[in-house]
C-alpha atoms as a PDB file:
ATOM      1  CA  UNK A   1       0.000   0.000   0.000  1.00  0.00           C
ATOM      2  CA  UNK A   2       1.857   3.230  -1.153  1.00  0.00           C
ATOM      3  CA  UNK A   3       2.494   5.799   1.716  1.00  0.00           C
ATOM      4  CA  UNK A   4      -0.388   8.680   0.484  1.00  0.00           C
ATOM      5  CA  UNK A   5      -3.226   5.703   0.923  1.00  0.00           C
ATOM      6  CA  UNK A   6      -2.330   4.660   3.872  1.00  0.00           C
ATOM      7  CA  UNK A   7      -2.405   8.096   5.376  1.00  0.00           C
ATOM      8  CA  UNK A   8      -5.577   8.864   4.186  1.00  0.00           C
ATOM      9  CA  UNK A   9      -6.527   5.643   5.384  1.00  0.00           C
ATOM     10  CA  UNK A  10      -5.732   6.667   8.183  1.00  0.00           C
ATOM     11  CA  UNK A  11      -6.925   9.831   8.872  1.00  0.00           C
ATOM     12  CA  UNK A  12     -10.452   8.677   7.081  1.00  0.00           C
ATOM     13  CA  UNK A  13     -10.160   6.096  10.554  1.00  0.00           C
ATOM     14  CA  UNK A  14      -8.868   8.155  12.770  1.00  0.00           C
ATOM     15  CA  UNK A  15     -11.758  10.986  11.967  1.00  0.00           C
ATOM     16  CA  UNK A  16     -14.307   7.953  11.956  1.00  0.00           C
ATOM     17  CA  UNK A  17     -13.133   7.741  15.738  1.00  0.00           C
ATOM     18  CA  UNK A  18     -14.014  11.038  16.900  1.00  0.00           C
ATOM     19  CA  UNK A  19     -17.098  11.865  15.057  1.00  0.00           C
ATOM     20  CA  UNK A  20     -18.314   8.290  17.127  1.00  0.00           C
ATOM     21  CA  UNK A  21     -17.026   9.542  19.944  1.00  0.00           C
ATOM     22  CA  UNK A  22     -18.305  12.934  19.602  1.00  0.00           C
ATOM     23  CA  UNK A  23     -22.235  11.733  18.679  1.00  0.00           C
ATOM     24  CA  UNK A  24     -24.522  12.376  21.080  1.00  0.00           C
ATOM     25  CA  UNK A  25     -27.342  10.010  21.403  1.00  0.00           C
ATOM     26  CA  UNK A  26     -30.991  11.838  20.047  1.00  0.00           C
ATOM     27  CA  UNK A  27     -33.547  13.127  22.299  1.00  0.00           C
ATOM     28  CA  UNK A  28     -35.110  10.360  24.745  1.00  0.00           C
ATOM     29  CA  UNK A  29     -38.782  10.723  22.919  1.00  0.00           C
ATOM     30  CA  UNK A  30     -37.702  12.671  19.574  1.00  0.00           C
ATOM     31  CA  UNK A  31     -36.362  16.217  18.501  1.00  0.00           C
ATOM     32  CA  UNK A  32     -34.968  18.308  21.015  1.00  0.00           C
ATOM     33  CA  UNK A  33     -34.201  22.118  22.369  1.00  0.00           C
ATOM     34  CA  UNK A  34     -32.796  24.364  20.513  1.00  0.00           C
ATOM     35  CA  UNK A  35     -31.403  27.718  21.439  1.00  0.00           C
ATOM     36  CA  UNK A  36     -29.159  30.249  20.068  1.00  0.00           C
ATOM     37  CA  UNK A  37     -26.957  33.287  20.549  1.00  0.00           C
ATOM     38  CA  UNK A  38     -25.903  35.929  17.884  1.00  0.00           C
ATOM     39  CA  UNK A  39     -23.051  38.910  18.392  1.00  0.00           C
ATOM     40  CA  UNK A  40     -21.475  41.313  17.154  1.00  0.00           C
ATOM     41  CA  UNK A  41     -18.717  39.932  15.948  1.00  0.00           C
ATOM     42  CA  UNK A  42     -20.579  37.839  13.800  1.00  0.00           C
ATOM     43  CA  UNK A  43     -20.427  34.881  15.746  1.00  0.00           C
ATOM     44  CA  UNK A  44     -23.206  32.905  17.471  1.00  0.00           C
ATOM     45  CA  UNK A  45     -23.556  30.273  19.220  1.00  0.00           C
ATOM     46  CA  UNK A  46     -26.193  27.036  19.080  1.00  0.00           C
ATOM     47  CA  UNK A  47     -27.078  24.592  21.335  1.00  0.00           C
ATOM     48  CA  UNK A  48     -29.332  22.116  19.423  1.00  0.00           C
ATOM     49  CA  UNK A  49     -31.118  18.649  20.166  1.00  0.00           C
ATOM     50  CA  UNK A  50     -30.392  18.674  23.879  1.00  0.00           C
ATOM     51  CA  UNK A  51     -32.625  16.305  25.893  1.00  0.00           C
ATOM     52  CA  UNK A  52     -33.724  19.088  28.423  1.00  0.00           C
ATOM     53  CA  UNK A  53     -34.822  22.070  28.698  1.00  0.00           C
ATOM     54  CA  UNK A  54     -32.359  22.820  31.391  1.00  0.00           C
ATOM     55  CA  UNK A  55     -29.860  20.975  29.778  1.00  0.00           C
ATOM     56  CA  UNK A  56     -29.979  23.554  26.832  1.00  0.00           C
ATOM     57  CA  UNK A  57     -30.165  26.398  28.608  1.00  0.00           C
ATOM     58  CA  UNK A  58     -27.310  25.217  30.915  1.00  0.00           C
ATOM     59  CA  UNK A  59     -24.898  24.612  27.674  1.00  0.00           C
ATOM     60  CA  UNK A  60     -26.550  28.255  25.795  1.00  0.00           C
ATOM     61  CA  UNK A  61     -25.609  30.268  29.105  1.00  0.00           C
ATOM     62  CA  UNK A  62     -22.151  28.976  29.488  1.00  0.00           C
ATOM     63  CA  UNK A  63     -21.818  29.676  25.696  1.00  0.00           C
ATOM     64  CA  UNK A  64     -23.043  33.020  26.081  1.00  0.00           C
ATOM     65  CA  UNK A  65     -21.185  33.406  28.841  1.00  0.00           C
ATOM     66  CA  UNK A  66     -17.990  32.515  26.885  1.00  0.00           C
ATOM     67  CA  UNK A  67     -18.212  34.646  24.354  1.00  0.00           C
ATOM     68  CA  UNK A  68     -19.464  37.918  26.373  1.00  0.00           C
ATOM     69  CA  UNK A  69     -16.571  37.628  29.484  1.00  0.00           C
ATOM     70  CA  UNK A  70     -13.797  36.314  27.698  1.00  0.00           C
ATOM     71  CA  UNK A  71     -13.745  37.723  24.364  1.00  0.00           C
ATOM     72  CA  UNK A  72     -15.851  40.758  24.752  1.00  0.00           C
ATOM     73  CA  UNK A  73     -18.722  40.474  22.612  1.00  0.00           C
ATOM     74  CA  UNK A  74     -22.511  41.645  23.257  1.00  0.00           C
ATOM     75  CA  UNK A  75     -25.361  39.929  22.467  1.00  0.00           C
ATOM     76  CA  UNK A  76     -27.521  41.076  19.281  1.00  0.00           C
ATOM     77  CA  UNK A  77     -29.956  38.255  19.048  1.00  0.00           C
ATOM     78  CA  UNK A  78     -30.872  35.858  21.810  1.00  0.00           C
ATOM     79  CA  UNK A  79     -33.415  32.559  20.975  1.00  0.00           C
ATOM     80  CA  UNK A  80     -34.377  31.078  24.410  1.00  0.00           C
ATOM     81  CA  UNK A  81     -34.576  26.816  24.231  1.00  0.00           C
ATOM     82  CA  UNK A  82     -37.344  25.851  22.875  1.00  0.00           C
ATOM     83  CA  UNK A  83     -38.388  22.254  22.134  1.00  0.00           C
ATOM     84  CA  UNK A  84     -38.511  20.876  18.307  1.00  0.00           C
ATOM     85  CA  UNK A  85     -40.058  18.210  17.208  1.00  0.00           C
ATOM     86  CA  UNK A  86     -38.021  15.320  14.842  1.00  0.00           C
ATOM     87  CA  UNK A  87     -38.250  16.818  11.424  1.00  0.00           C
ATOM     88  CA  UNK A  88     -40.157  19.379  12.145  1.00  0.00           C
ATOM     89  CA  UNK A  89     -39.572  22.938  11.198  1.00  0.00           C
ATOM     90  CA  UNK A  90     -42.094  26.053  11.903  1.00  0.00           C
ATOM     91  CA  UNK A  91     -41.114  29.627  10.974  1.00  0.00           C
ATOM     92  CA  UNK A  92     -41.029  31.429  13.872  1.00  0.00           C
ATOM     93  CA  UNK A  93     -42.911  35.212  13.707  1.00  0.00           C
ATOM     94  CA  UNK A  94     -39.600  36.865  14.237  1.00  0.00           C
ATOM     95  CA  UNK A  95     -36.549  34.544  15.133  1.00  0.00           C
ATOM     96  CA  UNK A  96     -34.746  35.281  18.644  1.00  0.00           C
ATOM     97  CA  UNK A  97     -34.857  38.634  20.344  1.00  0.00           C
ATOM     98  CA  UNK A  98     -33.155  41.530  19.600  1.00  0.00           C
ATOM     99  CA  UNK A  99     -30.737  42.863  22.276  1.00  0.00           C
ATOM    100  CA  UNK A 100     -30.233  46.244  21.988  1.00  0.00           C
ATOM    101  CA  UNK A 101     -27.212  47.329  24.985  1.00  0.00           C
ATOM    102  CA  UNK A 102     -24.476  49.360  25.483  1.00  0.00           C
ATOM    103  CA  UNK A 103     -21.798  47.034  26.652  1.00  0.00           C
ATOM    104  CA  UNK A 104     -21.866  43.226  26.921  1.00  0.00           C
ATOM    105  CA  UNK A 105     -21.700  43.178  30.315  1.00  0.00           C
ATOM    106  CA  UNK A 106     -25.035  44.893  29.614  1.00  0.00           C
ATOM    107  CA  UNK A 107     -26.005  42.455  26.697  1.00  0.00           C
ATOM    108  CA  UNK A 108     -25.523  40.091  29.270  1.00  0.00           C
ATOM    109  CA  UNK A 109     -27.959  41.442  31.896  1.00  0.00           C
ATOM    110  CA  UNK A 110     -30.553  41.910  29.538  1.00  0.00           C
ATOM    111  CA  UNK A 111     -30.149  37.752  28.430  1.00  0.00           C
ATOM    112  CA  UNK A 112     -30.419  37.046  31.880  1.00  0.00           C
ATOM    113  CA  UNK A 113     -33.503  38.892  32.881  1.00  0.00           C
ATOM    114  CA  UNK A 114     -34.901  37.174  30.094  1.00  0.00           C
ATOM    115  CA  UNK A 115     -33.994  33.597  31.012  1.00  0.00           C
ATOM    116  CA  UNK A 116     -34.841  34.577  34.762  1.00  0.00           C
ATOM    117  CA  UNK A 117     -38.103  35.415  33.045  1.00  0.00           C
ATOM    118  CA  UNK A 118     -38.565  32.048  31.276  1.00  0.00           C
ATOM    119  CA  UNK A 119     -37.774  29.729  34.489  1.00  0.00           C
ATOM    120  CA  UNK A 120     -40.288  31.850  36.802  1.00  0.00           C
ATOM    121  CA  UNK A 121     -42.936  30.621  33.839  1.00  0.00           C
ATOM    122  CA  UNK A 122     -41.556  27.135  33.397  1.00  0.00           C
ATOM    123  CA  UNK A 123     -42.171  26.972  37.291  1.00  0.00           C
ATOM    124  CA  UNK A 124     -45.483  28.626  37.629  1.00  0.00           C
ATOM    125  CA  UNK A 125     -46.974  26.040  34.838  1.00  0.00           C
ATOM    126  CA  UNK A 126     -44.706  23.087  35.626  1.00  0.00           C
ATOM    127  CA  UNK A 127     -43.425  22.738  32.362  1.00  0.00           C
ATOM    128  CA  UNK A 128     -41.076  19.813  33.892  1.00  0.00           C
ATOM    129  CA  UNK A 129     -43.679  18.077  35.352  1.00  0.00           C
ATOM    130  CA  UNK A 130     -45.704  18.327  31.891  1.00  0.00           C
ATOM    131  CA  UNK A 131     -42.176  17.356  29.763  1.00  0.00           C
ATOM    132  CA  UNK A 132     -41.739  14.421  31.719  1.00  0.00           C
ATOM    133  CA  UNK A 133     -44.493  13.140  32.025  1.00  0.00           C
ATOM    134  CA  UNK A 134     -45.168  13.381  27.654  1.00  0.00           C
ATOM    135  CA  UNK A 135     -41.602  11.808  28.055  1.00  0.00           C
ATOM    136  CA  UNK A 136     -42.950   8.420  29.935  1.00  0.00           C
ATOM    137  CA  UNK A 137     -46.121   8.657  27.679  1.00  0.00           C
ATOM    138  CA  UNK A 138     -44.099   8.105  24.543  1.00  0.00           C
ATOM    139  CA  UNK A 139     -41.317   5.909  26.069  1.00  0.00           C
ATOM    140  CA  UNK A 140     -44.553   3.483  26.909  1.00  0.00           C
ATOM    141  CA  UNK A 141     -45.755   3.823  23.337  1.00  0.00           C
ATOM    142  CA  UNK A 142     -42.414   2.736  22.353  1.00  0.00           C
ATOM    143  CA  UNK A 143     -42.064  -0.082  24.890  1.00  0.00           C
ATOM    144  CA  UNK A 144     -38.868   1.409  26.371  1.00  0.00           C
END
């Protein structure tokens, strides 16, 4: 075997590898949350098919957090998690929010107080509660 194939080979096996070990696993009962950042660099950031609710928003905050402490960027657009269904797409009215701030230590503040605003509702109507429970409806269906 001459030395360029078995490089390639190799790489092809080695890349194989980490995409395996990189997959995550779908949604327990289908789709997933999705959430997003924008800024004004240009950059954003996307969190998409996590299992949970909080799981997303966990993994969206730390990316947000990432990008507005350590390199300095505000926030422009902010989409909270939301769930998706498998294959699903919907157009959304007017996607994400626009974050209009002077700073983004500021951008910041004003993604939090929304987020604050969104678990305050997700507790009031038990929205983890309702989630899990769909979740054990469909695992049944499935007979998992």
């Amino acid at each position: 075997m001459n030395p360029i194939l078995k490089t390639g080979l190799a790489l092809a096996l080695s890349l194989a590898a980490v995409s395996a070990a990189d997959a995550r696993p779908p949604a327990p009962w289908g789709g997933g949350y999705y959430g997003s950042a924008w800024y004004n660099s240009g950059q954003g950031s996307v969190v998409a098919g996590a299992a949970t609710w909080a799981e997303c928003n966990q993994l969206l905050q730390s990316s947000i957090n990432q990008a507005v402490f350590v390199w300095g960027w505000s926030v422009v657009t902010y989409t909270p998690c939301h769930y998706q269904a498998p294959f699903q797409y919907i157009m959304a009215d007017k996607e994400g929010v626009e974050i209009t701030a002077g700073s983004p230590g500021d951008s910041a503040g004003t993604v939090r107080a929304i987020t604050e605003e969104i678990v305050r509702v997700r507790g009031q109507f038990r929205a983890d509660d309702y989630e899990n429970a769909m979740r054990d409806v469909y695992r049944a269906i499935d007979g998992k």
